[in-house]
N, C-alpha and C. Protein backbone atom coordinates (compact mmCIF):
# COMPACT_ATOMS: atom_id res chain seq x y z
N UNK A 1 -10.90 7.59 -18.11
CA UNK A 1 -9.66 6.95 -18.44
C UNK A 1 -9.96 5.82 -19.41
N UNK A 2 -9.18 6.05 -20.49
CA UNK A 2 -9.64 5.01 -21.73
C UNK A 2 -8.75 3.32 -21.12
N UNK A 3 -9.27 2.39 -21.82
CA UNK A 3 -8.93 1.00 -21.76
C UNK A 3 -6.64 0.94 -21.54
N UNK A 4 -7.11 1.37 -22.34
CA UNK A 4 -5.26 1.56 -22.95
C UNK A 4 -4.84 2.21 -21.18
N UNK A 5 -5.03 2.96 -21.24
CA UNK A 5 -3.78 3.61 -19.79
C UNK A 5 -4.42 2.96 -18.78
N UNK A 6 -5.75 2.40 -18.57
CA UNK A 6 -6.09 1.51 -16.98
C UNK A 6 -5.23 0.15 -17.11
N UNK A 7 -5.02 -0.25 -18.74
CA UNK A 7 -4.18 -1.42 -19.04
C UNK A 7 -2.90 -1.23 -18.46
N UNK A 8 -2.47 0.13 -18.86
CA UNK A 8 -0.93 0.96 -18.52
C UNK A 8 -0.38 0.82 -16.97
N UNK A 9 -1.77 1.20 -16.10
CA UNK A 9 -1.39 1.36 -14.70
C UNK A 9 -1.46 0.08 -14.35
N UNK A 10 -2.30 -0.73 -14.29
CA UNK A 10 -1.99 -2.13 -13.99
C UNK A 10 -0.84 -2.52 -14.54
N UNK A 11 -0.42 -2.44 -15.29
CA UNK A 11 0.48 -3.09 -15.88
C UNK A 11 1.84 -2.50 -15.30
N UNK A 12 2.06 -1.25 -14.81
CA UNK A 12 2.68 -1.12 -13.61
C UNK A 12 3.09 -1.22 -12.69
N UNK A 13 1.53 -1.28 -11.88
CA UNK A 13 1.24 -1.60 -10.86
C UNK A 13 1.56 -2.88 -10.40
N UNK A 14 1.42 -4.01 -11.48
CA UNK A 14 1.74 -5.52 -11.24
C UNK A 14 2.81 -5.84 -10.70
N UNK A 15 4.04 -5.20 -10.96
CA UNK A 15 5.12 -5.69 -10.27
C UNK A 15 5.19 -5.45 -8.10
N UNK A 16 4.22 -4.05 -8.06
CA UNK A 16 4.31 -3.89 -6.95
C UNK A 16 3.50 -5.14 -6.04
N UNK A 17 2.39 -5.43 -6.65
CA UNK A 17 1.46 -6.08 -6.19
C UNK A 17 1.92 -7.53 -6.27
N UNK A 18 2.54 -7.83 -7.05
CA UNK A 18 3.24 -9.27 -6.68
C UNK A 18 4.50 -9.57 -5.89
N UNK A 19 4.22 -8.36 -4.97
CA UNK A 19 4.98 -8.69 -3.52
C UNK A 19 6.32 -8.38 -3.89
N UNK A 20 6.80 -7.69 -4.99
CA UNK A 20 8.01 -7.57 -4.38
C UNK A 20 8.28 -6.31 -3.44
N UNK A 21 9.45 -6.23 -2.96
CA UNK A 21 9.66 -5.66 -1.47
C UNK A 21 10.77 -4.25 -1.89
N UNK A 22 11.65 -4.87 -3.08
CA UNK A 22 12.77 -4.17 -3.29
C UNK A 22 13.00 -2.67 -3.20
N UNK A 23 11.20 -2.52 -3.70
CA UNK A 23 11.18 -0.87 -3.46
C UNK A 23 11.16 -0.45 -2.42
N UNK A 24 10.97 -0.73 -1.05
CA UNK A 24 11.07 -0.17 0.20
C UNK A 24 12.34 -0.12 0.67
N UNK A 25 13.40 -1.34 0.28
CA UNK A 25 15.34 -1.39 0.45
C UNK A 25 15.68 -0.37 0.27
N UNK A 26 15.20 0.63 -0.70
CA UNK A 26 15.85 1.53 -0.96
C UNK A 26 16.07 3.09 -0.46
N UNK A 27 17.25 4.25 -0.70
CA UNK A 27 17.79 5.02 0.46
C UNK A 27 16.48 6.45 -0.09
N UNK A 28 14.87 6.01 -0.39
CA UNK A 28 14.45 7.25 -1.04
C UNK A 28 13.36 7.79 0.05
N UNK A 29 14.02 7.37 1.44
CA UNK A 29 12.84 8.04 2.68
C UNK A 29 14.21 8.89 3.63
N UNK A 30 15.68 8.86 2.83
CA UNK A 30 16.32 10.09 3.58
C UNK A 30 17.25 9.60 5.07
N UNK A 31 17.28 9.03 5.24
CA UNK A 31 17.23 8.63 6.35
C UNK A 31 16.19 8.47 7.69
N UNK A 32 14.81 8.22 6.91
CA UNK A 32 13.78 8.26 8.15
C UNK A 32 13.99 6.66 8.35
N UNK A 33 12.91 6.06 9.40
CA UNK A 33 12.77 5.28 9.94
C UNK A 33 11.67 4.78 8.76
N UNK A 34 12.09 3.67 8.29
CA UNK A 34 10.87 2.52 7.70
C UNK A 34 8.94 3.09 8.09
N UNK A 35 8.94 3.29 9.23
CA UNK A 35 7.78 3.69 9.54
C UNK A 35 7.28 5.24 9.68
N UNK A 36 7.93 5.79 9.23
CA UNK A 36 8.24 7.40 9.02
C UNK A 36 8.01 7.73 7.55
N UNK A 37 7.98 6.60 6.94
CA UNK A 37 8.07 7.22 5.45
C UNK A 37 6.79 8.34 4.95
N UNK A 38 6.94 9.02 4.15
CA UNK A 38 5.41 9.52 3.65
C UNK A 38 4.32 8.85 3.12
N UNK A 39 3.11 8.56 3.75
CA UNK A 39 2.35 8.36 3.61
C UNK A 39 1.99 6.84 4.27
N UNK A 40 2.64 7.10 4.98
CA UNK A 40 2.64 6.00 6.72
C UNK A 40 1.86 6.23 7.91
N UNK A 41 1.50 6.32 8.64
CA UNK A 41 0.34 6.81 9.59
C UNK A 41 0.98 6.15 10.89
N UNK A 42 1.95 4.90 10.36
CA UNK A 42 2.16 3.98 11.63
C UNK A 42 2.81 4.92 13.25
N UNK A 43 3.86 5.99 12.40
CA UNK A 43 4.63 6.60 13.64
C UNK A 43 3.69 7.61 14.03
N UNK A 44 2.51 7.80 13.98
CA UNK A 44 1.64 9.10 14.33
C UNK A 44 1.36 8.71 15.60
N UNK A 45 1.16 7.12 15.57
CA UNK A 45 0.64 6.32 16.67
C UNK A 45 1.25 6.95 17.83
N UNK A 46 2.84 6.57 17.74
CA UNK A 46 4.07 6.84 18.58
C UNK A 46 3.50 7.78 19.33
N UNK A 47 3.01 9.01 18.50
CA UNK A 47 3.11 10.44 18.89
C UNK A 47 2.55 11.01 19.91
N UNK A 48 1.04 9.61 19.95
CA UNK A 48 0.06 9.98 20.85
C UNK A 48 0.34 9.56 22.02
N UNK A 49 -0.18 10.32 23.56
CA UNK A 49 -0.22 9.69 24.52
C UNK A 49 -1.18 8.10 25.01
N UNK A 50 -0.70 7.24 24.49
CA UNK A 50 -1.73 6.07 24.88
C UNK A 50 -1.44 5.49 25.95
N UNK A 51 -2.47 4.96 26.58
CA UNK A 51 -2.51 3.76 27.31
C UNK A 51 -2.02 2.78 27.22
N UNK A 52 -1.67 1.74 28.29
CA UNK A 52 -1.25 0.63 28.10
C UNK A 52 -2.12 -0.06 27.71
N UNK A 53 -3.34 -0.32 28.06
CA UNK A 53 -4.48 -0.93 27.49
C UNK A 53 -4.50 -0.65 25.65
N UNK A 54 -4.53 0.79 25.55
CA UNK A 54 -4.63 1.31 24.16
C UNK A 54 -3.08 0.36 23.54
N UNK A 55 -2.21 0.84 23.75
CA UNK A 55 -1.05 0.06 23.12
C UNK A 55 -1.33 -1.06 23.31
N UNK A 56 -1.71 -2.15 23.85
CA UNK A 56 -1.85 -3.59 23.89
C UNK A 56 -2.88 -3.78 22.71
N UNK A 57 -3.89 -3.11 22.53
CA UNK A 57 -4.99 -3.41 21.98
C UNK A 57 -4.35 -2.99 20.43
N UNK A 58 -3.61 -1.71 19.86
CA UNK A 58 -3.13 -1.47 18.86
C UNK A 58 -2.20 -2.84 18.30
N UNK A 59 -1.32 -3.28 19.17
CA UNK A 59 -0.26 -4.64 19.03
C UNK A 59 -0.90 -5.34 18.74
N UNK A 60 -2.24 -5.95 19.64
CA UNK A 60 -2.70 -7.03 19.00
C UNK A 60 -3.64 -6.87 17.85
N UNK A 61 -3.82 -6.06 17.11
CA UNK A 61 -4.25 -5.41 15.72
C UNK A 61 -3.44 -5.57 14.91
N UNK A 62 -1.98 -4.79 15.07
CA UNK A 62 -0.95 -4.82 14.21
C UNK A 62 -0.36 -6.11 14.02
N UNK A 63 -0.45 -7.26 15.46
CA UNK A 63 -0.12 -8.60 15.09
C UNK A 63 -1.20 -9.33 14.15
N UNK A 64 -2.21 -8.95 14.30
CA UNK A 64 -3.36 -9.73 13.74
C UNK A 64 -3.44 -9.71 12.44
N UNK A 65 -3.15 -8.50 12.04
CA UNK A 65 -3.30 -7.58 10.39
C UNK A 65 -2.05 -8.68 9.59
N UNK A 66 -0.85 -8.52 10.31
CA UNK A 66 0.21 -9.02 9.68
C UNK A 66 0.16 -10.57 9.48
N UNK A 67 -0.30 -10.97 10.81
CA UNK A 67 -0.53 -12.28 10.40
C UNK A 67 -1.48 -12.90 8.98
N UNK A 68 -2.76 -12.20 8.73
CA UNK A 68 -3.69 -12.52 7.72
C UNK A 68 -2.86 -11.65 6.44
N UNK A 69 -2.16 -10.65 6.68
CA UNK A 69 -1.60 -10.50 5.09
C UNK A 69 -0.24 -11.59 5.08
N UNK A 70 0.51 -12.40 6.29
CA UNK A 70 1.29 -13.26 5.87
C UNK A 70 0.75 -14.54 5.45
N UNK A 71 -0.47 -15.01 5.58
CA UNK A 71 -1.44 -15.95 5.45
C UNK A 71 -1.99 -15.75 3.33
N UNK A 72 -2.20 -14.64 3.81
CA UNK A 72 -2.44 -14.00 2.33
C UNK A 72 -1.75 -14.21 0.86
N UNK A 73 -0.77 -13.53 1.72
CA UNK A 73 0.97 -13.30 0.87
C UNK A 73 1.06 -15.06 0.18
N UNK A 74 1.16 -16.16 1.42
CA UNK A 74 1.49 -17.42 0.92
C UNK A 74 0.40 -18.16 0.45
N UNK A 75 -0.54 -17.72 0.46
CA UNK A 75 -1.41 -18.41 -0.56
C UNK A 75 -1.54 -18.36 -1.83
N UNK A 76 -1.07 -16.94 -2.10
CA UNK A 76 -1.25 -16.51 -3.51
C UNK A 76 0.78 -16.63 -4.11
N UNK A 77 1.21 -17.57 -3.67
CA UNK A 77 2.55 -17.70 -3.61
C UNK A 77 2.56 -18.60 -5.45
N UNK A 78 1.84 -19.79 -5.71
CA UNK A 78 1.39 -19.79 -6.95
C UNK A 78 0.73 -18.94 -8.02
N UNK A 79 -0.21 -18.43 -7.24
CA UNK A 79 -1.22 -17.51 -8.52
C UNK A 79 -0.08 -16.36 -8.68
N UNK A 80 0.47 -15.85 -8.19
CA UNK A 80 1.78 -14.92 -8.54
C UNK A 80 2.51 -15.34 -9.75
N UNK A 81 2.94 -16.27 -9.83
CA UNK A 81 3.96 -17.31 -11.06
C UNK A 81 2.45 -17.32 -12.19
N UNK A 82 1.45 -18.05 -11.88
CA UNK A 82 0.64 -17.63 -12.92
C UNK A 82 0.48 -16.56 -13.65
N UNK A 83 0.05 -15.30 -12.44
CA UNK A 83 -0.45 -14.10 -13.12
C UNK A 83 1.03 -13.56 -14.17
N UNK A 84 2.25 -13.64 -13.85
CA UNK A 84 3.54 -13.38 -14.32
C UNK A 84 2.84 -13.80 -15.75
N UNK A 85 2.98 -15.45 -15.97
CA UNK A 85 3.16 -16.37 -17.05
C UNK A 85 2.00 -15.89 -17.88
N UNK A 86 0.93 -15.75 -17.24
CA UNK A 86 -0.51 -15.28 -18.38
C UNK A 86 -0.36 -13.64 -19.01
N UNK A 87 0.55 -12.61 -18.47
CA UNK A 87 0.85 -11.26 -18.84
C UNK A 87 2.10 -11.70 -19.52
N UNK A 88 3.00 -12.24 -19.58
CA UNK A 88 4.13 -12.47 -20.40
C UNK A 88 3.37 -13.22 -21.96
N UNK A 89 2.30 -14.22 -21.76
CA UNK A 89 1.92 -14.82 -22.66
C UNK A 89 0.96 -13.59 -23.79
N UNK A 90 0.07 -12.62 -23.29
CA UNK A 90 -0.66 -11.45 -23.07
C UNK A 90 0.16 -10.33 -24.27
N UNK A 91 1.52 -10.33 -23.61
CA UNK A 91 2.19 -10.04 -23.98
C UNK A 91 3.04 -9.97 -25.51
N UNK A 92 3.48 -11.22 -25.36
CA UNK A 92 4.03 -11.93 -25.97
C UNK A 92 3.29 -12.86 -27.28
N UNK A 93 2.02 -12.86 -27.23
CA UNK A 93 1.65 -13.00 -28.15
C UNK A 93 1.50 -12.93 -29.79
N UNK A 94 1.30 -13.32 -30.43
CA UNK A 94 1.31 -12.61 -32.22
C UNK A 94 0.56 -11.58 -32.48
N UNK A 95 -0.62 -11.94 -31.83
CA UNK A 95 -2.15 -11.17 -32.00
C UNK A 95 -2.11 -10.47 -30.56
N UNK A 96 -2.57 -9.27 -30.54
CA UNK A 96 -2.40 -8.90 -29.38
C UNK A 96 -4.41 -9.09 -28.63
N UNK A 97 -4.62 -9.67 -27.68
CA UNK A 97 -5.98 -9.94 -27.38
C UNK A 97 -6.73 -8.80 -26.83
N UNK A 98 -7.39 -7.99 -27.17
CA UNK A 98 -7.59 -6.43 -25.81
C UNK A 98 -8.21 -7.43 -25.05
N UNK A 99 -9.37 -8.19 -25.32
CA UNK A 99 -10.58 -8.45 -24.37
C UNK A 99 -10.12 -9.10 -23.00
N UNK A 100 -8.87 -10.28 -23.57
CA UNK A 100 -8.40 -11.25 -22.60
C UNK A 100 -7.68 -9.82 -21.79
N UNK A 101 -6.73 -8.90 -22.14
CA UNK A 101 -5.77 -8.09 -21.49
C UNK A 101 -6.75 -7.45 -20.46
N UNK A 102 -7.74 -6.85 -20.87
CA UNK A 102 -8.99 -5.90 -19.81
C UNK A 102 -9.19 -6.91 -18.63
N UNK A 103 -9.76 -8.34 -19.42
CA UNK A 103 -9.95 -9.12 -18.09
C UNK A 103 -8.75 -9.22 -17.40
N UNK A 104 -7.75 -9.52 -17.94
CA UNK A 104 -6.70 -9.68 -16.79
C UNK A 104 -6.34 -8.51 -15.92
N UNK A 105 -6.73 -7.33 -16.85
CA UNK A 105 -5.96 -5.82 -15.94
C UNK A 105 -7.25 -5.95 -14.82
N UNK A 106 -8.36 -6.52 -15.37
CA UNK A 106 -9.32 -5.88 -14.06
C UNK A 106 -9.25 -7.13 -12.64
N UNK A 107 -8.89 -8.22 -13.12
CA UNK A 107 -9.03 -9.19 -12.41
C UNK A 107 -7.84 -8.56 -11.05
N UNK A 108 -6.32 -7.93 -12.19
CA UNK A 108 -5.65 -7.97 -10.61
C UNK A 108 -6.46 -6.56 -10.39
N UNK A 109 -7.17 -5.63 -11.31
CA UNK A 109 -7.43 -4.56 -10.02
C UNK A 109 -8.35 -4.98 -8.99
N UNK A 110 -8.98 -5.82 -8.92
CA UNK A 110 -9.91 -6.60 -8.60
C UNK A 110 -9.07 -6.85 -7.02
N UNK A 111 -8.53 -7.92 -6.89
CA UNK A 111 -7.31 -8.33 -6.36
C UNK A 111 -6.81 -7.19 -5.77
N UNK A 112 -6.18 -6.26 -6.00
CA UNK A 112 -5.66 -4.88 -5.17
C UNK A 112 -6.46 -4.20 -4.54
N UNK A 113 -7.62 -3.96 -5.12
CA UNK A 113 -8.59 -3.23 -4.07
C UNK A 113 -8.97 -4.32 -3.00
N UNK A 114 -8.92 -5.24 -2.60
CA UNK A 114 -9.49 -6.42 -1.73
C UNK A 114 -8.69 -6.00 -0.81
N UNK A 115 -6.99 -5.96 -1.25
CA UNK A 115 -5.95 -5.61 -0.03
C UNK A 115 -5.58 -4.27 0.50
N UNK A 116 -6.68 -3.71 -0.51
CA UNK A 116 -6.36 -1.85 0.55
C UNK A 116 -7.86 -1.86 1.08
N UNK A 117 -9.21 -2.78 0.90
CA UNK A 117 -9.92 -2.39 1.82
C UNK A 117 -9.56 -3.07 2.75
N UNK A 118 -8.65 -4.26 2.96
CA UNK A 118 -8.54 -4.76 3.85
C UNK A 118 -7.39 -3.89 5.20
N UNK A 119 -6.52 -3.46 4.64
CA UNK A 119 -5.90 -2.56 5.50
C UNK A 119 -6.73 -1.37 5.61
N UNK A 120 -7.12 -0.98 5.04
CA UNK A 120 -7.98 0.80 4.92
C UNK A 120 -9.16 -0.34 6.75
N UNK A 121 -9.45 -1.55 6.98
CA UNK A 121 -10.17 -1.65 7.73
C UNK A 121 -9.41 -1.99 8.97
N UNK A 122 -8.27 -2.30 9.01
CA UNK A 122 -7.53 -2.41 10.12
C UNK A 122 -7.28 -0.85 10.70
N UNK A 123 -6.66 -0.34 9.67
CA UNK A 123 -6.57 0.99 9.69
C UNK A 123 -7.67 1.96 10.81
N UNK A 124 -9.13 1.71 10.33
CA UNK A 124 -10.90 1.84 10.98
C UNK A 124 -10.28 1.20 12.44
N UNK A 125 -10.02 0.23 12.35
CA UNK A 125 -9.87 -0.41 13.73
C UNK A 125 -8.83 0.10 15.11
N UNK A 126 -7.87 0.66 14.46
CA UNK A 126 -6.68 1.27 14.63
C UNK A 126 -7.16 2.71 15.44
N UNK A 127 -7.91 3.50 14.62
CA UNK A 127 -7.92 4.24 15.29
C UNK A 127 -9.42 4.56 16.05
N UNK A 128 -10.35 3.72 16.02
CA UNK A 128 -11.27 3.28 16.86
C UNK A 128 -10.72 2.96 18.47
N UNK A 129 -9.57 2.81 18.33
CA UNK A 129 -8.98 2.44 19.65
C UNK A 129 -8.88 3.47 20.69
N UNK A 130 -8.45 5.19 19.13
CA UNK A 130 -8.32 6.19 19.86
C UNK A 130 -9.75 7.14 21.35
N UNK A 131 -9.09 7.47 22.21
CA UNK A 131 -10.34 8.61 22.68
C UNK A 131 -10.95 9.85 21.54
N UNK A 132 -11.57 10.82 21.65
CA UNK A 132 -11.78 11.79 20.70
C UNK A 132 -10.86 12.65 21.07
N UNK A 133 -9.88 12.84 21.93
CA UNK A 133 -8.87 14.10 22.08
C UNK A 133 -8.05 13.52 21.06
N UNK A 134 -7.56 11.99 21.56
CA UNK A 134 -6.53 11.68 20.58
C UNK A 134 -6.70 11.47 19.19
N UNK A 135 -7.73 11.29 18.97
CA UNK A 135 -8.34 11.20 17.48
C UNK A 135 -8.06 12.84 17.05
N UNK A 136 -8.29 13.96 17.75
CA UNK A 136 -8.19 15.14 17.10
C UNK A 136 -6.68 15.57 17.00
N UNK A 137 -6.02 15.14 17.52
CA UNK A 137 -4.70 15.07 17.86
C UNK A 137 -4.23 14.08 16.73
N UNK A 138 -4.25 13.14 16.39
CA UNK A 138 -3.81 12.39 15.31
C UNK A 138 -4.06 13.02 14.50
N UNK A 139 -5.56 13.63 13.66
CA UNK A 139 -5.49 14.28 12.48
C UNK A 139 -4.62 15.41 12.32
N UNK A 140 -4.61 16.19 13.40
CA UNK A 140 -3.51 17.55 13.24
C UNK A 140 -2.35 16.59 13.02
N UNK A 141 -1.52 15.77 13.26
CA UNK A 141 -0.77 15.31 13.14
C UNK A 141 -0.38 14.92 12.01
N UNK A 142 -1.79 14.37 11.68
CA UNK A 142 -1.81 13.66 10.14
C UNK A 142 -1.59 14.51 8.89
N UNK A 143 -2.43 15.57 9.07
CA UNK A 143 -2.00 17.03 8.40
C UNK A 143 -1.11 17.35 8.21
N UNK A 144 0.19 17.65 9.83
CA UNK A 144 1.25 18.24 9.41
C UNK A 144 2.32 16.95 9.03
N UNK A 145 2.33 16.16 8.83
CA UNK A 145 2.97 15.19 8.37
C UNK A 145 2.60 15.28 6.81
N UNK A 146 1.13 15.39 6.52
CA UNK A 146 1.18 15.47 4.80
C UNK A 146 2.08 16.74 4.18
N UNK A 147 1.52 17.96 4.82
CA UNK A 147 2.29 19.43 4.18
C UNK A 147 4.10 18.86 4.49
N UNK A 148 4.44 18.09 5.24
CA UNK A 148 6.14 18.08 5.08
C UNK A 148 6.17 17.23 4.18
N UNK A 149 5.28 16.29 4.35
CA UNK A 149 5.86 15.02 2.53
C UNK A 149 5.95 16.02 1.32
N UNK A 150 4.83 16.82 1.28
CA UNK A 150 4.68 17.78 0.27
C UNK A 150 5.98 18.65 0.10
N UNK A 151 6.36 19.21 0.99
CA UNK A 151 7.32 19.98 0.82
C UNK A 151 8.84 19.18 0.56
N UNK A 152 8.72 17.71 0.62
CA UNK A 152 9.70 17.12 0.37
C UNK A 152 10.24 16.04 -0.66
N UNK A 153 8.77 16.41 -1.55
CA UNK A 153 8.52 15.45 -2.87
C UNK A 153 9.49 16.93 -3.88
N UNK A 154 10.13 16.16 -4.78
CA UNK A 154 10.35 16.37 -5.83
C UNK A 154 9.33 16.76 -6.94
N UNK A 155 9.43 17.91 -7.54
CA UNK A 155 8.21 17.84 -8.46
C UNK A 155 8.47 17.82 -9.60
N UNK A 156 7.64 16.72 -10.45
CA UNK A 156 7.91 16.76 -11.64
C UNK A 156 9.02 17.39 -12.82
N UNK A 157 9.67 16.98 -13.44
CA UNK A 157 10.33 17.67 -14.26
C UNK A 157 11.79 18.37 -13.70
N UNK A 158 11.40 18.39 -12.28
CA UNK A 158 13.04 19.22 -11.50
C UNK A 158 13.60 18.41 -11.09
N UNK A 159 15.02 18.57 -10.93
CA UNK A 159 15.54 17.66 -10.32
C UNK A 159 16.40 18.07 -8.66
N UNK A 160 15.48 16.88 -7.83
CA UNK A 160 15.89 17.10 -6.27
C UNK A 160 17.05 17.34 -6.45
N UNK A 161 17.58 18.20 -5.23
CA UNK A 161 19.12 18.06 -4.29
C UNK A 161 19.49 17.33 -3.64
């Protein structure tokens, strides 16, 4: 992937990553449940028979996780207004800079991968909780939950019903 389109996807990508939310408000999961959406794992949990021990121990994970990405979220509550102002400037410039633009595209990819290994490790933790029945039981699960997203994505070029 040349300079130009990793510039492209970041440069995409930026709006998601600076927290806004707006895209989840919206009616494009059908009427599922927030935690149902495709490519969610959270309601698989539901599915399994757990323990009370196991559910206590998942809660206090899922409280824990949320707490350090709300800890997260407000720290970077300035560098957000920055990163905006330095891509508008980036932007907006006379001269267009590649070198400064690369550093900036890599800095937030930099920045994004920090917050999916950080969930991708709660995630590890999550289902470390499971026994090995339920662990084999979640992946079948996990499976048939991907083949229905699949069958319920729109593909390219057509247009859904």
């Amino acid at each position: 992937m040349n300079i130009r389109k990793k510039i492209m996807v970041v440069g995409l990508a930026l709006p998601l990553m600076l927290g806004t939310a707006s895209a989840f408000a919206g009616g494009k999961d059908h009427g599922k449940e927030g935690r149902e959406r495709c490519g969610s794992d959270a309601h698989l949990m539901h599915k399994l028979d757990l323990s009370d021990k196991q559910q206590d121990q998942l809660k206090a994970l899922r409280l824990s996780a949320r707490e350090n990405m709300k800890a997260h979220h407000e720290s970077k509550e300035g560098v957000r207004s920055s990163h905006r102002q330095e891509a508008d400037e980036l932007v907006m410039d006379d001269k267009f800079d590649k070198k400064a633009a690369e550093k900036f595209a890599q800095n937030m990819a930099d920045q994004q991968a920090k917050v999916m290994v950080q969930r991708m490790m709660v995630q590890h933790e999550m289902y470390g909780v499971l026994t090995p029945e339920q662990k084999e039981q979640f992946t079948a699960l996990k499976k048939e939950a991907s083949e229905a997203c699949k069958s319920d994505k729109p593909r390219h070029g057509k247009k859904h019903d």
